[in-house]
C-alpha atoms as a PDB file:
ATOM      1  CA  UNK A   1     123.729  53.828  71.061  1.00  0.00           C
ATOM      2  CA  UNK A   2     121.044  52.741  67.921  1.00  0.00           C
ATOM      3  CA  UNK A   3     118.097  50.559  69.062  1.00  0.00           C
ATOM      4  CA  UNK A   4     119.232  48.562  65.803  1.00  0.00           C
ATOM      5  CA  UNK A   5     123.077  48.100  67.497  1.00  0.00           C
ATOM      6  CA  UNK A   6     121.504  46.551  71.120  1.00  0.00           C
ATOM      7  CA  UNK A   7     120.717  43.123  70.971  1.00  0.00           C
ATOM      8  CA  UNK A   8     117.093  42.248  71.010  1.00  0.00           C
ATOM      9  CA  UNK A   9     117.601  39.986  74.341  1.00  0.00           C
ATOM     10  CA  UNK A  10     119.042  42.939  76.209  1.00  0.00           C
ATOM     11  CA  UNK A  11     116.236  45.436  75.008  1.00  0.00           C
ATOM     12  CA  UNK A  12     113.194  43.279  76.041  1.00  0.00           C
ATOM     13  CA  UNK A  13     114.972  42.222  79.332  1.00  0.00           C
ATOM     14  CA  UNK A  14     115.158  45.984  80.401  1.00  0.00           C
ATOM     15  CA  UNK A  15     111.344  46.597  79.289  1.00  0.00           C
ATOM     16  CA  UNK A  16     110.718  44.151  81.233  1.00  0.00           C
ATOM     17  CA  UNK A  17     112.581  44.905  84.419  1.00  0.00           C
ATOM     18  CA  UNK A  18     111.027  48.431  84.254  1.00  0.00           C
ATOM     19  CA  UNK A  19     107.370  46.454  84.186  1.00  0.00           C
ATOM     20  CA  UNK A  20     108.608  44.617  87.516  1.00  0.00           C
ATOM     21  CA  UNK A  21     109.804  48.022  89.343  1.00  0.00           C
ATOM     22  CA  UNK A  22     106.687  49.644  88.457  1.00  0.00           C
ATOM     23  CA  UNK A  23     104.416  46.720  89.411  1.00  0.00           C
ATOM     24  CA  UNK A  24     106.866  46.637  93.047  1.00  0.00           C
ATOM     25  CA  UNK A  25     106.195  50.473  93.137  1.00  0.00           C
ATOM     26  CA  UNK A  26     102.582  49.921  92.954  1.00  0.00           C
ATOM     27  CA  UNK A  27     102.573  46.999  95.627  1.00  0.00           C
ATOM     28  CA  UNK A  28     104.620  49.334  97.995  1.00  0.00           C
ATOM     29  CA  UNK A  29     102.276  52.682  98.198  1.00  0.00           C
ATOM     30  CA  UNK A  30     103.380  55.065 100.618  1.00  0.00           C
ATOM     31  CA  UNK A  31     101.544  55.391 103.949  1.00  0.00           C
ATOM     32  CA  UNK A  32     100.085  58.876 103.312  1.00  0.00           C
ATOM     33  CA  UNK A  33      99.376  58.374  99.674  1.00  0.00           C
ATOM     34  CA  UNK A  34      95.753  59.512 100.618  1.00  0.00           C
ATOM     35  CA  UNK A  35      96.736  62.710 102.221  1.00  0.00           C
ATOM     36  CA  UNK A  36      96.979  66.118 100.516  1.00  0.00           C
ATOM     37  CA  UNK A  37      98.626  68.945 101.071  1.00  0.00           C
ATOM     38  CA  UNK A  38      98.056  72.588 101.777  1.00  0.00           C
ATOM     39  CA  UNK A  39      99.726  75.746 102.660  1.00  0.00           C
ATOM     40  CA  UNK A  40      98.980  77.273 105.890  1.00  0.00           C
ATOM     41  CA  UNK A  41      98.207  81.018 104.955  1.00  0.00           C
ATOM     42  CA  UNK A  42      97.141  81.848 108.376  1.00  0.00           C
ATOM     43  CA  UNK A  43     100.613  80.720 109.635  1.00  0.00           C
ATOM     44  CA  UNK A  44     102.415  81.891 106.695  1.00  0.00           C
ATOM     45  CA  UNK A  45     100.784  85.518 106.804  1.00  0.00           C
ATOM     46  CA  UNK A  46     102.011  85.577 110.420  1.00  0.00           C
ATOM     47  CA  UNK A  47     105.970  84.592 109.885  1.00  0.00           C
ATOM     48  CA  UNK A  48     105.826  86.797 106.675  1.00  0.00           C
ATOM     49  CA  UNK A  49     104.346  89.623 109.286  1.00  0.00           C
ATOM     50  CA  UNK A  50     107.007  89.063 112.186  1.00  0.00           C
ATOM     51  CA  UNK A  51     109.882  89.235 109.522  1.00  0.00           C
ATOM     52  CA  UNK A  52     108.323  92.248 108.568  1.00  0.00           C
ATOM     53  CA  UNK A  53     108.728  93.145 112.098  1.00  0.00           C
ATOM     54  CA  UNK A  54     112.299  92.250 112.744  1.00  0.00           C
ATOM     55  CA  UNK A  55     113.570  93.917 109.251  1.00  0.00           C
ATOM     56  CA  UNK A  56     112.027  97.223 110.719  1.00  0.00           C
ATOM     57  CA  UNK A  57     113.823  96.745 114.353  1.00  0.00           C
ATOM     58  CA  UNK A  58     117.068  95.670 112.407  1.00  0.00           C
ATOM     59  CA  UNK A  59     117.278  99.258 110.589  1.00  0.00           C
ATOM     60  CA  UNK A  60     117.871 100.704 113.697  1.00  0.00           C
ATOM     61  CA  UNK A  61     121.088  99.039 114.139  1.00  0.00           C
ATOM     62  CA  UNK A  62     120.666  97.741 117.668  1.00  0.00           C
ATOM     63  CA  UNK A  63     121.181  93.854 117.686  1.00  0.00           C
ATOM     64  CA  UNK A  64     119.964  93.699 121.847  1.00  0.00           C
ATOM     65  CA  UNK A  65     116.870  95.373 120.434  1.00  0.00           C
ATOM     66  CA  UNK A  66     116.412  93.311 117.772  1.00  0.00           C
ATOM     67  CA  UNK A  67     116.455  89.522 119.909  1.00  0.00           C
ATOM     68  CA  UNK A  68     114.596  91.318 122.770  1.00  0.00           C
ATOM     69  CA  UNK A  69     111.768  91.950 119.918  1.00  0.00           C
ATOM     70  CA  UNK A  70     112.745  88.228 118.923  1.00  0.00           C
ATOM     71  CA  UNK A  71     111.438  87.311 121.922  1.00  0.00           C
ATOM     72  CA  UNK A  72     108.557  89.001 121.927  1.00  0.00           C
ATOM     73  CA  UNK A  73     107.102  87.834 119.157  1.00  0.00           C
ATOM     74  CA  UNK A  74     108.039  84.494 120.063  1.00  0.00           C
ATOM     75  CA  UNK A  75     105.750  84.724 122.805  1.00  0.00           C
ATOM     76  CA  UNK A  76     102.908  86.264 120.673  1.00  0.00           C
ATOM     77  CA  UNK A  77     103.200  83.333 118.828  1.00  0.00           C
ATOM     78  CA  UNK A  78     102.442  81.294 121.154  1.00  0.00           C
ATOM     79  CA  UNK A  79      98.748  82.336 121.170  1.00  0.00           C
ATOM     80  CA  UNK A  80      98.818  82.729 117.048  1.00  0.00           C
ATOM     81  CA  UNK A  81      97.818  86.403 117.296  1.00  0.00           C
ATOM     82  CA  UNK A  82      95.912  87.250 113.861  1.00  0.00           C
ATOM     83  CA  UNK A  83      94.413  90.683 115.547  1.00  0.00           C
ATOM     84  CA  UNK A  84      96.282  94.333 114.266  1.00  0.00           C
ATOM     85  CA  UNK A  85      98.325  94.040 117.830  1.00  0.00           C
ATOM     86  CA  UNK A  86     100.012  91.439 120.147  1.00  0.00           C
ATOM     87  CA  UNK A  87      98.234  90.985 123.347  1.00  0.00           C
ATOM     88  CA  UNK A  88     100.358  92.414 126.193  1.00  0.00           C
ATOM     89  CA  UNK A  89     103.226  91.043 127.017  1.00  0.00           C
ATOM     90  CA  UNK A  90     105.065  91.477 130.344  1.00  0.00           C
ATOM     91  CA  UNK A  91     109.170  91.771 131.215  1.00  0.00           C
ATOM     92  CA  UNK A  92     108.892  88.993 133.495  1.00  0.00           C
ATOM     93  CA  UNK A  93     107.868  86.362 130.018  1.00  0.00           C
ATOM     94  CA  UNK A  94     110.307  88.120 128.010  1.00  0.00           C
ATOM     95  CA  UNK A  95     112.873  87.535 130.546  1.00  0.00           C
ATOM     96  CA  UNK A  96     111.500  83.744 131.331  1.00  0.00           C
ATOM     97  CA  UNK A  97     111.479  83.443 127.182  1.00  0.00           C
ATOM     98  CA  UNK A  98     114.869  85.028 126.889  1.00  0.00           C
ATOM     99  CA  UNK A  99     116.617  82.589 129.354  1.00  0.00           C
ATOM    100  CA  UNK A 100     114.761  79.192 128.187  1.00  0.00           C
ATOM    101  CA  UNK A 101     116.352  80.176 124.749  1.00  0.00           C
ATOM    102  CA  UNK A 102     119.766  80.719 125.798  1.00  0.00           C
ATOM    103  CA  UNK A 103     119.838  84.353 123.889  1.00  0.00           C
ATOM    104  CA  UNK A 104     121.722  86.381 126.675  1.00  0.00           C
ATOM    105  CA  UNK A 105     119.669  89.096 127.680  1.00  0.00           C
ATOM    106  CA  UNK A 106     119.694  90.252 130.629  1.00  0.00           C
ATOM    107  CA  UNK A 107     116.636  91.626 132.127  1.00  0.00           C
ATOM    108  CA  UNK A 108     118.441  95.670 132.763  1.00  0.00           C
ATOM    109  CA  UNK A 109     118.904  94.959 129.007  1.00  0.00           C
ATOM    110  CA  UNK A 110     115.366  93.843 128.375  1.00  0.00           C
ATOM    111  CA  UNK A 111     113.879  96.805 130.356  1.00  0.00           C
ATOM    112  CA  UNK A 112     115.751  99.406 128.478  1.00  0.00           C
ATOM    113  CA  UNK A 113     115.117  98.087 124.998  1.00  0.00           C
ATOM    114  CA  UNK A 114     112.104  97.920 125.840  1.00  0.00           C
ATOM    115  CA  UNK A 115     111.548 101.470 126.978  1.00  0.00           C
ATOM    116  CA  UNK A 116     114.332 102.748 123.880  1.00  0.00           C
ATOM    117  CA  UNK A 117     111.779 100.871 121.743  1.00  0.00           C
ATOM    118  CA  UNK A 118     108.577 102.311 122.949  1.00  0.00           C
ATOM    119  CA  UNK A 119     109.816 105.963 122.610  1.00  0.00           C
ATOM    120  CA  UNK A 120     110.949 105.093 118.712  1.00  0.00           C
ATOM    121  CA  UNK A 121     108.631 107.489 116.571  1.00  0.00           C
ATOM    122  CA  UNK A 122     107.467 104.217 114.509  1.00  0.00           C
ATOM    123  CA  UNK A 123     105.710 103.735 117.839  1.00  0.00           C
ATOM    124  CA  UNK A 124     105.541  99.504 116.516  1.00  0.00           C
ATOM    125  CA  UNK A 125     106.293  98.517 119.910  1.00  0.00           C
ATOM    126  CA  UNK A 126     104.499 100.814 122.663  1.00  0.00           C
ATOM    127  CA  UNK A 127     104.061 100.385 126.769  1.00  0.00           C
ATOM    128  CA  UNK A 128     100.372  98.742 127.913  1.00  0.00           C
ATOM    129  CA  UNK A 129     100.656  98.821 131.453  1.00  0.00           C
ATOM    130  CA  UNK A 130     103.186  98.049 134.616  1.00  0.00           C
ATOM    131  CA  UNK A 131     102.270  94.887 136.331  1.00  0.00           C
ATOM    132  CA  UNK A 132     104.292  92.188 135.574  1.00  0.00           C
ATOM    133  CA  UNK A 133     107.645  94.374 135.477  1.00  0.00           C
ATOM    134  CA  UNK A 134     105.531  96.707 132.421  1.00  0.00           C
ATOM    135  CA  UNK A 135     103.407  95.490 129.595  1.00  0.00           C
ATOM    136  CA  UNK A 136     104.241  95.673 125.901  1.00  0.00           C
ATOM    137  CA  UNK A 137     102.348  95.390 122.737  1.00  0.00           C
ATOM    138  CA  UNK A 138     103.832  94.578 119.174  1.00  0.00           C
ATOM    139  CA  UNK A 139     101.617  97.304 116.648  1.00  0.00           C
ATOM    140  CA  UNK A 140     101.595  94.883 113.870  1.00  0.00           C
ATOM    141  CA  UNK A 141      99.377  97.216 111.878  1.00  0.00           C
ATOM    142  CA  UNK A 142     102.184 100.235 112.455  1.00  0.00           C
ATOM    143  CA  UNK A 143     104.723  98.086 111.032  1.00  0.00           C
ATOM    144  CA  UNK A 144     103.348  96.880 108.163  1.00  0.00           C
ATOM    145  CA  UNK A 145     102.632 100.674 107.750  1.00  0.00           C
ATOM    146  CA  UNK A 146     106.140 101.507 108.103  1.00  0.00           C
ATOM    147  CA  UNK A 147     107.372  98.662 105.739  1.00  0.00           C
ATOM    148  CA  UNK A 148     105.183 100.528 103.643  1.00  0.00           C
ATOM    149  CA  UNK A 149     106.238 103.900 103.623  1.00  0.00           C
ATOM    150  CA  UNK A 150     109.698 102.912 103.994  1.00  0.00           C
ATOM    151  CA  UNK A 151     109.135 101.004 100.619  1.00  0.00           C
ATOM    152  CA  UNK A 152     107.770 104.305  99.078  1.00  0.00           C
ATOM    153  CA  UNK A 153     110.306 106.393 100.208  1.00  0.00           C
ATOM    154  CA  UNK A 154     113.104 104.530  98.376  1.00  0.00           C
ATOM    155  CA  UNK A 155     110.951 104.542  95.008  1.00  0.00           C
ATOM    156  CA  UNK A 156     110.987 108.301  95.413  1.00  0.00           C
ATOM    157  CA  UNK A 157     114.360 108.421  96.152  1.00  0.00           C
ATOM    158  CA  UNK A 158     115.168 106.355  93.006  1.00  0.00           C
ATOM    159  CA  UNK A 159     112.779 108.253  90.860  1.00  0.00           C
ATOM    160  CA  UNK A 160     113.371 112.249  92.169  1.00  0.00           C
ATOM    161  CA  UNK A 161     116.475 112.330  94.526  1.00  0.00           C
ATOM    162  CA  UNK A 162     115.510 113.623  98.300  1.00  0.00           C
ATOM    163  CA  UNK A 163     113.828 116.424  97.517  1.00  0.00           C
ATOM    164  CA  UNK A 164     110.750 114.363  96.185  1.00  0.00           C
ATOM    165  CA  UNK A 165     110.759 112.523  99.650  1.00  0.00           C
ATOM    166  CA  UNK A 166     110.946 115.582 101.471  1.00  0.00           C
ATOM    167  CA  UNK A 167     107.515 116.676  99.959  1.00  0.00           C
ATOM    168  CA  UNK A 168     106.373 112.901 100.398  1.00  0.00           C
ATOM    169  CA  UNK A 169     107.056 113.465 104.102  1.00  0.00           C
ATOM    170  CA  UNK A 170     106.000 116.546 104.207  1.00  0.00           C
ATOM    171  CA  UNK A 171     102.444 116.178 103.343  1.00  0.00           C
ATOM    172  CA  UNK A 172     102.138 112.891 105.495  1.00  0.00           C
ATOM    173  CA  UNK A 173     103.074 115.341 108.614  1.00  0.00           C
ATOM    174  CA  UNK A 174     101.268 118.161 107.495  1.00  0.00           C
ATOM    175  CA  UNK A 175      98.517 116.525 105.642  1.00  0.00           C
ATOM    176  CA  UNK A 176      96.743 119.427 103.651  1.00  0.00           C
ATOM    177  CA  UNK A 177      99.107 121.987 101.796  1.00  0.00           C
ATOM    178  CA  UNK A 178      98.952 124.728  99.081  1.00  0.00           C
ATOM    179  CA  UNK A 179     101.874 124.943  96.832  1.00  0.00           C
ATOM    180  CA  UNK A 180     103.253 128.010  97.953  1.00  0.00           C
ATOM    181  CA  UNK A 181     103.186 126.322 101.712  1.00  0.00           C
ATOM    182  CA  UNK A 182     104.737 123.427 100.123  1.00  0.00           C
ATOM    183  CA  UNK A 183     107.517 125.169  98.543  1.00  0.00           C
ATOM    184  CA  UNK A 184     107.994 127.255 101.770  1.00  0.00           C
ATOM    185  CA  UNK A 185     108.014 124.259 103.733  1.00  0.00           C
ATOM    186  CA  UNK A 186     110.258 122.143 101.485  1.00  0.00           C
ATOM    187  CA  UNK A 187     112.913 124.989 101.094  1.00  0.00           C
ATOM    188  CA  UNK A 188     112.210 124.880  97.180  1.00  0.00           C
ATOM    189  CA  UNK A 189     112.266 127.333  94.799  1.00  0.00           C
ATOM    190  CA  UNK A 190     108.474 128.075  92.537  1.00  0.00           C
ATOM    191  CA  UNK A 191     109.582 126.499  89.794  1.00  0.00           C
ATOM    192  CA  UNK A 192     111.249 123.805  91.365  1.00  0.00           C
ATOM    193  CA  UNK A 193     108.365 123.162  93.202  1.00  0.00           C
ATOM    194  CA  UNK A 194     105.927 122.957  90.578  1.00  0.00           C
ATOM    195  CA  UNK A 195     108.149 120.719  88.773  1.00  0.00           C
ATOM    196  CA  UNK A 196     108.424 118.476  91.645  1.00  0.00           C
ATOM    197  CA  UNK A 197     104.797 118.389  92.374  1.00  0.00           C
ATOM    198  CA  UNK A 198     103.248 117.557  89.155  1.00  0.00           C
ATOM    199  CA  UNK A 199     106.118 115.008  88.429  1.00  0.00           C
ATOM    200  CA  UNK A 200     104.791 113.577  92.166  1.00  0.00           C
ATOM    201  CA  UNK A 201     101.048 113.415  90.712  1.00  0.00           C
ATOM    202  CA  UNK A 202     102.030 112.014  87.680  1.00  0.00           C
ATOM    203  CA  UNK A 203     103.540 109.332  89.264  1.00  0.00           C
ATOM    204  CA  UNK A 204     100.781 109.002  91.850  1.00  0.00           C
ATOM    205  CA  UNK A 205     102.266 109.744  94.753  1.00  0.00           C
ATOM    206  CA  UNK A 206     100.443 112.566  95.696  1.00  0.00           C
ATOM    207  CA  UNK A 207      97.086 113.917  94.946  1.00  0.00           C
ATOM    208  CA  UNK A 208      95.547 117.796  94.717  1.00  0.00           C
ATOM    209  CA  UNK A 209      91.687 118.170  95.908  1.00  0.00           C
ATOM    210  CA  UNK A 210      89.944 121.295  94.824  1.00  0.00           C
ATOM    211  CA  UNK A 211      88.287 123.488  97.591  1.00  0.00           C
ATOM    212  CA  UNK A 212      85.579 126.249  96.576  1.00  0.00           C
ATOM    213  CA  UNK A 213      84.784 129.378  98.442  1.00  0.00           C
ATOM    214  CA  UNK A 214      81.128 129.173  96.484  1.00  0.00           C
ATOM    215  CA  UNK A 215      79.065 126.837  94.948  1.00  0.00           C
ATOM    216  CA  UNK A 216      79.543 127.895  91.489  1.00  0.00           C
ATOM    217  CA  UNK A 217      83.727 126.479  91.399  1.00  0.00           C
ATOM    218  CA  UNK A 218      84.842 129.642  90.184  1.00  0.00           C
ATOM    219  CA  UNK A 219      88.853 130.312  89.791  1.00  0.00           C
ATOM    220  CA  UNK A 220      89.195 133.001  91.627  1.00  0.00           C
ATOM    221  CA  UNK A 221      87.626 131.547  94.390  1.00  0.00           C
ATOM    222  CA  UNK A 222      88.599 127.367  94.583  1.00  0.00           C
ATOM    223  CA  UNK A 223      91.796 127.031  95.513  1.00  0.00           C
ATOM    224  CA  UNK A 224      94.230 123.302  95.506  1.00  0.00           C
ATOM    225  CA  UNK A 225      95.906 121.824  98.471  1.00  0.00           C
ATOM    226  CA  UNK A 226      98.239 118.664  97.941  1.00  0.00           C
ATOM    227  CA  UNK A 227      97.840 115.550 100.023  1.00  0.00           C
ATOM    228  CA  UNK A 228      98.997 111.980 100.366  1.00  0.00           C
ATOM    229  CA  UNK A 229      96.382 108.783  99.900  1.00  0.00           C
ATOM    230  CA  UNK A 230      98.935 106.282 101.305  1.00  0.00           C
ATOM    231  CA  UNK A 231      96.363 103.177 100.766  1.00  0.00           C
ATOM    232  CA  UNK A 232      96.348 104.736  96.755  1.00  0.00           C
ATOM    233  CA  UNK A 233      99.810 105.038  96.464  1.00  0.00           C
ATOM    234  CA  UNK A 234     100.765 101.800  97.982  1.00  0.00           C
ATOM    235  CA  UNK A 235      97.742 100.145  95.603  1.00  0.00           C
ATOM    236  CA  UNK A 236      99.721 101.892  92.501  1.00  0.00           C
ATOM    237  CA  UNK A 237     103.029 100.453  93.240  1.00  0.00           C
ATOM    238  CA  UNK A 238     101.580  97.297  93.886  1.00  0.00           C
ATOM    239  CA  UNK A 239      99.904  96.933  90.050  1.00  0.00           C
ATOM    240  CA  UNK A 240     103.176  98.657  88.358  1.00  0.00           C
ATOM    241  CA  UNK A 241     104.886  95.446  89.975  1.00  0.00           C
ATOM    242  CA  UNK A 242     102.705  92.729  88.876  1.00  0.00           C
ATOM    243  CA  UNK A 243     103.764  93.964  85.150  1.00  0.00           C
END
């Protein structure tokens, strides 16, 4: 409705209700009006690390493995472990942990997802000793390494089908390769292969180093093997997603 239309009365009598409110607002200051606020990054770098964790243990498909790991890393945090591994953790405090949280494990469950764990080739949870019913460390370091290859693999797959994460895997195994190894290695035809591979550099995914016989870096005598810089690669896919 027009400011002409409203009365004058009505106008200044809501001007100056909103000078009362504000002047009642002012009287009343909230108790922690003093206190600012900040994120926790210590705290938030650790639940952003034990997802990371859990989303790794979840693509196995086991659900029993997945709380028993639940509970593991509820008892690392307990002591706020920052370090590249949990300290060791014993059956008996998984079991003690499991129970206080109602999350039905059994300890013959514990104990063999445990051990099913430890023998998984991502190696993120390994055995650290046998008192206490056998120690276990969480290898924060090897999962956020996983995460990480795991991410690279599916740009790969996106970008060059499986056969460009064969040769991804490939030279993480084998680390050093010539292209004829490669090829023989991947199953891929020479043409294929070179295709592949300097589609793969382009990208950044791999990398060639040259390695001379002589001094001198002569053709006939310097030959390339193909190799994987992980901390590069990951570094590249990090800057094409900030664009």
């Amino acid at each position: 409705m027009p400011d002409s239309v409203v009365p004058a009365s009505t106008s200044s009598d809501g001007a100056a209700g909103k000078k009362r409110k504000l002047e009642e607002m002012e009287k009343e200051k909230a108790p922690d009006l003093a206190i600012l606020w900040r994120l926790n990054w210590q705290r938030f770098d650790q639940y952003f690390r034990d997802e990371v964790v859990l989303e790794l243990i979840e693509s196995m498909g086991n659900e029993k493995c997945v709380e028993v790991t639940r509970a593991l890393l509820k008892i690392s945090e307990l002591k706020s472990d920052t370090g590249t591994a949990s300290f060791p953790i014993s059956v008996h405090d998984v079991v003690r942990v499991a129970a206080s949280n109602d999350m039905n494990l059994p300890k013959s469950v514990i104990e063999s997802c445990l051990e099913f764990l430890s023998e998984d080739q991502t190696r993120i949870i390994r055995r650290a000793g046998d008192s206490g019913g056998g120690m276990y460390v969480i290898d924060f370091e090897k999962a956020l390494q996983a995460m990480c290859k795991f991410t690279i693999e599916s740009v790969i797959r996106e970008t060059f089908d499986t056969k460009g994460v064969r040769v991804f895997n490939l030279l993480l195994a084998k680390g050093y390769l010539e292209q004829e190894q490669m090829e023989k290695f991947a199953m891929l035809s020479s043409k294929e292969g070179k295709e592949l591979t300097y589609q793969l550099m382009k990208e950044g995914f791999i990398s060639v180093r040259e390695l001379a016989k002589s001094n001198d870096f002569a053709p006939a005598r310097t030959f390339y093997v193909f190799h994987v810089e992980m901390r590069r690669v990951a570094h590249t896919l990090y800057l094409r997603s900030c664009k």
